[in-house]
N, C-alpha and C. Protein backbone atom coordinates (compact mmCIF):
# COMPACT_ATOMS: atom_id res chain seq x y z
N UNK A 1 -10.58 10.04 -1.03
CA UNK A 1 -9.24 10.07 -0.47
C UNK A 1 -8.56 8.73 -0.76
N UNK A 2 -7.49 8.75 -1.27
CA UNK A 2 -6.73 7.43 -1.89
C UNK A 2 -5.92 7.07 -0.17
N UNK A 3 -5.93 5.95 0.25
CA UNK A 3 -5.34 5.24 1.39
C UNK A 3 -4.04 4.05 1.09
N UNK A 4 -2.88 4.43 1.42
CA UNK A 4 -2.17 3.56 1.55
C UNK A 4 -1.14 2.61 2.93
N UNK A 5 -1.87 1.73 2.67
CA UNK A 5 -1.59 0.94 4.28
C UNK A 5 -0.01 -0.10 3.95
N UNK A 6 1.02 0.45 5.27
CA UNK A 6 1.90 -0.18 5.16
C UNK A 6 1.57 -1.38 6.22
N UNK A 7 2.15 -2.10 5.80
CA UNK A 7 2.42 -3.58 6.99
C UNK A 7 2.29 -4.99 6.32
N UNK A 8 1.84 -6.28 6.74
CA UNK A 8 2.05 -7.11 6.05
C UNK A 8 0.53 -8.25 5.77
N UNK A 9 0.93 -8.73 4.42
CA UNK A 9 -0.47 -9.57 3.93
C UNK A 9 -0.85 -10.30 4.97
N UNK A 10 -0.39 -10.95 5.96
CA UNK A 10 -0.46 -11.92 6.49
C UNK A 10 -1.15 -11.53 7.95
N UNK A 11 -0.84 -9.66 8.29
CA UNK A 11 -1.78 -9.46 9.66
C UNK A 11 -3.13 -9.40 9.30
N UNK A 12 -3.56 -9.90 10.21
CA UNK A 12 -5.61 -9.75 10.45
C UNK A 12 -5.74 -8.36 10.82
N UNK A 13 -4.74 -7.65 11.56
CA UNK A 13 -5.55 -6.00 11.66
C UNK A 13 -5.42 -5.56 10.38
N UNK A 14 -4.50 -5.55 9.27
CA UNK A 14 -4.25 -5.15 8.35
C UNK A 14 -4.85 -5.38 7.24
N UNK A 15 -5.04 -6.58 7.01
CA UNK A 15 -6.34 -7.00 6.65
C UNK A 15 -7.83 -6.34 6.53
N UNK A 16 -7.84 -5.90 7.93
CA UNK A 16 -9.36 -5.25 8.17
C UNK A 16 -9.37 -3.87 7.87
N UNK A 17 -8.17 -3.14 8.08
CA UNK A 17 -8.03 -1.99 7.23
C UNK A 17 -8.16 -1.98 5.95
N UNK A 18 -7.44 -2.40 5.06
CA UNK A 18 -8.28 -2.80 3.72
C UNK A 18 -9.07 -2.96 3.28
N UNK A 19 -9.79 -4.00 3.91
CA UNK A 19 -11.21 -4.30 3.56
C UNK A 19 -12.22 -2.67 4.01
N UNK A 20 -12.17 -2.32 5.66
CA UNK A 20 -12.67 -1.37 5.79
C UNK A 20 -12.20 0.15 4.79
N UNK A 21 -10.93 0.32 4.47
CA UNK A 21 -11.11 1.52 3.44
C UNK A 21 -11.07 1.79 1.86
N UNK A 22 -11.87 2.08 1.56
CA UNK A 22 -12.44 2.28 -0.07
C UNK A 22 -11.01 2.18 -1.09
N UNK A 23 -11.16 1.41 -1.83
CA UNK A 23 -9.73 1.52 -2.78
C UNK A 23 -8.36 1.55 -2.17
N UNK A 24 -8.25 0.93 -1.02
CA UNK A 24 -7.12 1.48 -0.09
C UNK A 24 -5.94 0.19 -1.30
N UNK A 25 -4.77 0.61 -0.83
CA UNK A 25 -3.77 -0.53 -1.48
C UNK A 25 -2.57 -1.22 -0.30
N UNK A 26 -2.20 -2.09 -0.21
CA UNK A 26 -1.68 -2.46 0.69
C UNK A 26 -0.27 -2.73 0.43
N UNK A 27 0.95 -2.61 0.98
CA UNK A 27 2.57 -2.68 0.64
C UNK A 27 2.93 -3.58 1.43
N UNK A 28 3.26 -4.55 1.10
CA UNK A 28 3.50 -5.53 2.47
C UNK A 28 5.11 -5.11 2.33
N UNK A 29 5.09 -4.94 3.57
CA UNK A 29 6.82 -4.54 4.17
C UNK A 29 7.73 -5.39 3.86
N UNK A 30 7.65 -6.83 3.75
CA UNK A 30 8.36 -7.76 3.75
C UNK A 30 8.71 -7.93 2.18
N UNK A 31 7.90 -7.85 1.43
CA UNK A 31 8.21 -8.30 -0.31
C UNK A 31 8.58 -6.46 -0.56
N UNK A 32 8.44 -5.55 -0.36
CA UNK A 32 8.63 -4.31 -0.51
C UNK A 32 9.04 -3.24 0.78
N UNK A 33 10.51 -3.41 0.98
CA UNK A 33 10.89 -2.98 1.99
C UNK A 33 10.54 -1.58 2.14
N UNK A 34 10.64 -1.00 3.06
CA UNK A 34 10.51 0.60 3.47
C UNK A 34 11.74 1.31 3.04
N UNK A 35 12.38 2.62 2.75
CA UNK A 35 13.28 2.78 2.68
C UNK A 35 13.57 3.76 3.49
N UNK A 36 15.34 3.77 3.67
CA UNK A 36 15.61 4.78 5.12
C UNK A 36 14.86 5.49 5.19
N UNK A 37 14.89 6.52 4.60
CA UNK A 37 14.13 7.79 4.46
C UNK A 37 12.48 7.94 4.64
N UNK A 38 11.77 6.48 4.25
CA UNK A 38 10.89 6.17 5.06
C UNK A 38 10.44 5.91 6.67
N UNK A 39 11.81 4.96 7.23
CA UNK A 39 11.81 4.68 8.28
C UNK A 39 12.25 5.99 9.09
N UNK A 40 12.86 6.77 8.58
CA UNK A 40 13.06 8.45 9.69
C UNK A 40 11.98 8.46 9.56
N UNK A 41 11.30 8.77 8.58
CA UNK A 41 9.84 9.74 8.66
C UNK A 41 9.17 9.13 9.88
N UNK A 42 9.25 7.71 9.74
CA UNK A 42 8.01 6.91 10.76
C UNK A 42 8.32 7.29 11.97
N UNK A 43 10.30 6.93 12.27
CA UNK A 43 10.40 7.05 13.56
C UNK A 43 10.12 8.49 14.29
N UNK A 44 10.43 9.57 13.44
CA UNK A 44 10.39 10.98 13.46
C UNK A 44 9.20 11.06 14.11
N UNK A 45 7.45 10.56 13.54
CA UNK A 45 6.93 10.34 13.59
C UNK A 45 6.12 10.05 15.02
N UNK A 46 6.40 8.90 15.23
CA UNK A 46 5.84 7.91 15.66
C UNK A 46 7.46 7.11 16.96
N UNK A 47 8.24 7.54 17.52
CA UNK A 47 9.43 8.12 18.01
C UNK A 47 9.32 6.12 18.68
N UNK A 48 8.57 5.84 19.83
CA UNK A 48 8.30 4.96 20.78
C UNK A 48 7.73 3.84 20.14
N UNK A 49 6.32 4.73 19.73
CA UNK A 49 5.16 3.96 19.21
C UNK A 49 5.42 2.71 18.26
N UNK A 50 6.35 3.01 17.49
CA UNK A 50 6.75 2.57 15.63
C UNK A 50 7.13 1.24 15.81
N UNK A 51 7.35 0.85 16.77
CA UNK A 51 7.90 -0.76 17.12
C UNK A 51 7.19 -1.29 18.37
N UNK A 52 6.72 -2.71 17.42
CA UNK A 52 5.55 -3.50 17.96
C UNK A 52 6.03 -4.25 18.83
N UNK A 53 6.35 -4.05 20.25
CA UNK A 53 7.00 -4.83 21.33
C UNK A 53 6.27 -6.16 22.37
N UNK A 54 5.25 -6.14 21.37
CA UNK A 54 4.40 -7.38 21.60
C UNK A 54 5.11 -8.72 20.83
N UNK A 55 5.75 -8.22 19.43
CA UNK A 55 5.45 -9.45 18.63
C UNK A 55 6.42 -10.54 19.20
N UNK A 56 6.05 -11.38 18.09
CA UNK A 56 7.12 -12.29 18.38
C UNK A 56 8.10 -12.58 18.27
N UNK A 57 9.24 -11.62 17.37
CA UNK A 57 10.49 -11.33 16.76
C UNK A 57 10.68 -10.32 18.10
N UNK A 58 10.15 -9.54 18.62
CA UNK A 58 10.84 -8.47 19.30
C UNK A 58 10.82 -9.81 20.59
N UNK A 59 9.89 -10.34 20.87
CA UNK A 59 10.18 -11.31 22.13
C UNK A 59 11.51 -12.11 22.40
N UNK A 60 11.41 -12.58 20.71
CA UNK A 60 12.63 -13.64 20.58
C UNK A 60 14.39 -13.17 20.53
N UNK A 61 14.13 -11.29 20.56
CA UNK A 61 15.39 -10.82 20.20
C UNK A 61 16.63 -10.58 21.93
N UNK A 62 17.59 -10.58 21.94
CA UNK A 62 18.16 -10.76 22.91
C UNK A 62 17.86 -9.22 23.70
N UNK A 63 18.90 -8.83 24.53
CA UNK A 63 18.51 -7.72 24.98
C UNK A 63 19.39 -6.44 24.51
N UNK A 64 20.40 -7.01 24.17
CA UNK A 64 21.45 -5.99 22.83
C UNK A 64 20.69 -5.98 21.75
N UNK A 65 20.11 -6.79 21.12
CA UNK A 65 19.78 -6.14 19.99
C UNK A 65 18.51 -5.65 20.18
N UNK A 66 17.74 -5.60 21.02
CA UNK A 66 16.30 -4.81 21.10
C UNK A 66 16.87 -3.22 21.71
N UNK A 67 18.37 -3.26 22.41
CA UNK A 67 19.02 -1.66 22.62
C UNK A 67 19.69 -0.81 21.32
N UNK A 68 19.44 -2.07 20.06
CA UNK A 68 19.68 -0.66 18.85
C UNK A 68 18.82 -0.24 18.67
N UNK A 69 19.27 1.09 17.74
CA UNK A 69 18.92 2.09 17.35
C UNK A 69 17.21 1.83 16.23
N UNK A 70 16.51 2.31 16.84
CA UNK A 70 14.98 2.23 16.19
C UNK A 70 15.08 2.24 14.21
N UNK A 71 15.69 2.84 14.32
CA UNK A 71 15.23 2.70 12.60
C UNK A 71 16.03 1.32 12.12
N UNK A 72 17.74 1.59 12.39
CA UNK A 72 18.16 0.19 12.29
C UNK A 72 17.20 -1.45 12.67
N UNK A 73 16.53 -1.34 13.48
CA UNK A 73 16.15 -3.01 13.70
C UNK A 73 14.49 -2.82 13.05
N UNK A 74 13.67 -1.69 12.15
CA UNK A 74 12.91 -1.51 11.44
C UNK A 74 13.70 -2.29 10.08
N UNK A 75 14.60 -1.72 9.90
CA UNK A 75 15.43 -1.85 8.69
C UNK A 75 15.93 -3.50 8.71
N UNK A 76 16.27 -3.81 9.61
CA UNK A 76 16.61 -5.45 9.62
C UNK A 76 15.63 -6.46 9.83
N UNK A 77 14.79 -5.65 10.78
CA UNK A 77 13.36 -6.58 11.11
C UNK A 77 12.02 -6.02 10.44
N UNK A 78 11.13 -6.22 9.49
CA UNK A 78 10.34 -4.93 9.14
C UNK A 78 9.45 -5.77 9.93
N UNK A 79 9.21 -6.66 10.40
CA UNK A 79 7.58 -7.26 11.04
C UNK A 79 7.85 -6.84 12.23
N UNK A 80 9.16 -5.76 12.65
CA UNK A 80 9.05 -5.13 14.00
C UNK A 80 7.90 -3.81 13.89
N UNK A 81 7.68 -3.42 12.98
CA UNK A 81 6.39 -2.27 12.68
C UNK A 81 5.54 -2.43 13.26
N UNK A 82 5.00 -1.32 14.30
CA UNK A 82 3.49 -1.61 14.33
C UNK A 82 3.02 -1.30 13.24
N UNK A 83 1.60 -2.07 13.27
CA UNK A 83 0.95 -1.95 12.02
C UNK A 83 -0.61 -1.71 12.39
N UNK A 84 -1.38 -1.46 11.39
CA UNK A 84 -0.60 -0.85 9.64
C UNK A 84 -0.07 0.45 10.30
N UNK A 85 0.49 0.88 9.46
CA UNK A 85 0.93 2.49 9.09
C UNK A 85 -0.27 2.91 8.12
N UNK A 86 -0.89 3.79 8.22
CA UNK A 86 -2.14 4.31 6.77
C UNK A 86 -1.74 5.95 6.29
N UNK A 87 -1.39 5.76 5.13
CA UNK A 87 -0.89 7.09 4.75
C UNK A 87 -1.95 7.66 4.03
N UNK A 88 -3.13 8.60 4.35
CA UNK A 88 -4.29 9.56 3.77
C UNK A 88 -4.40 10.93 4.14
N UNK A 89 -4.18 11.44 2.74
CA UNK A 89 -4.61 13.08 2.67
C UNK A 89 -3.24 14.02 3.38
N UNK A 90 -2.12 13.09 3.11
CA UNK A 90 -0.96 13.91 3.48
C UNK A 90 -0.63 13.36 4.84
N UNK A 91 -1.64 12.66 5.82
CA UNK A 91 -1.49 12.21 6.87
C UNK A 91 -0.79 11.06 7.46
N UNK A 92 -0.15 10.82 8.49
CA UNK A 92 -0.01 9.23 8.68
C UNK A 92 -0.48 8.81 9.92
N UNK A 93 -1.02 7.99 10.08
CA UNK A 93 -2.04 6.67 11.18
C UNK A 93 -1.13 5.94 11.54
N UNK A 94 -1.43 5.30 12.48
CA UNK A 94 -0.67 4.31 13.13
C UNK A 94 -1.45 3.54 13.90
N UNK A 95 -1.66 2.18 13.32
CA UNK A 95 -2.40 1.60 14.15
C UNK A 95 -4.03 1.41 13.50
N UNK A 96 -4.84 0.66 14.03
CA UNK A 96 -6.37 0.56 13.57
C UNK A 96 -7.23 0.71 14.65
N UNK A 97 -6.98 1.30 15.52
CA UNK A 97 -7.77 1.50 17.06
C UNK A 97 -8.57 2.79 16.58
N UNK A 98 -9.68 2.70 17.53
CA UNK A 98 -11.38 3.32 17.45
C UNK A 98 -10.79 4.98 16.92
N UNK A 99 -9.95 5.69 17.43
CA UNK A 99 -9.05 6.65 17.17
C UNK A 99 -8.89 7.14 15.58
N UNK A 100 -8.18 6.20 15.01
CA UNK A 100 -7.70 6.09 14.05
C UNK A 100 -8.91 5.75 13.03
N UNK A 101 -9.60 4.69 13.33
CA UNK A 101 -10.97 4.89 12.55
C UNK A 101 -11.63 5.80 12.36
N UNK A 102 -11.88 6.48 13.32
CA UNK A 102 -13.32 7.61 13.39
C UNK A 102 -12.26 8.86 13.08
N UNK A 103 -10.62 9.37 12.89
CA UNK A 103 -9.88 10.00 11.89
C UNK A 103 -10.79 9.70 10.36
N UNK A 104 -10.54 8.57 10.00
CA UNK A 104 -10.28 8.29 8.60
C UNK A 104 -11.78 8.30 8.20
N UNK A 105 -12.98 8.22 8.78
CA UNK A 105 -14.19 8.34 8.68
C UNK A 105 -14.99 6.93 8.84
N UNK A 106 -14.02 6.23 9.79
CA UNK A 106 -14.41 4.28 9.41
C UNK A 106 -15.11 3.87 10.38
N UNK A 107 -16.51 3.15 10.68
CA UNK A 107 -17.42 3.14 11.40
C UNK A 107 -17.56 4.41 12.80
C-alpha cells in the first residue's frame, strides 16, 4: 500500500509516521501548499478535528480570526493542520494515535 503523509518536515509526530510506514512520502504543507479542493475534502472530512488548536499559531491568533471560516485559516495558516493527514488505499487518517496505527497495520 503506497502512503502519503501530509504535514510538515519539521513535526516529530510526522516524522515518526514516515519512518514507521514502508515507502511512505511526505508533502510538507508549507513548501507545497494544499489546494482548495483539498482543504474541502479535509474539512468535509475531518469537520472540527482538521485544526490543531493546541499549536502555537492558533494560540497566538486573536479571537476574530480563530472565528473564520475553517478552510480559509487552513488556507492562510497551513501549520494550523492537525497532523499528519495519511492518505492509504483510498483512505484518509488523521492523526498518529494507537487508532490510526493499528488501521494502517503499524505496531
Amino acid at each position: 500500500m503506497a502512503f502519503e503523509i501530509w504535514g510538515l518536515r519539521s513535526c516529530d509526530t510526522c516524522r515518526k509516521a514516515l519512518k514507521s510506514l514502508p515507502g511512505a512520502t511526505l508533502r510538507d504543507v508549507r513548501e507545497a501548499p494544499l489546494s482548495a479542493g483539498e482543504i474541502a475534502a479535509l474539512v468535509a472530512e475531518f469537520p472540527d478535528a482538521i485544526v490543531n488548536r493546541a499549536s502555537t499559531t492558533w494560540r497566538g491568533m486573536s479571537v476574530a480570526e480563530r472565528a473564520r471560516d475553517v478552510a480559509d485559516l487552513l488556507a492562510a495558516y497551513p501549520t494550523l493542520m492537525k497532523r499528519p493527514v495519511i492518505q492509504a488505499g483510498g483512505q484518509t487518517f488523521l492523526g498518529w494515535k494507537a487508532d490510526v496505527r493499528a488501521a494502517l497495520g503499524v505496531e
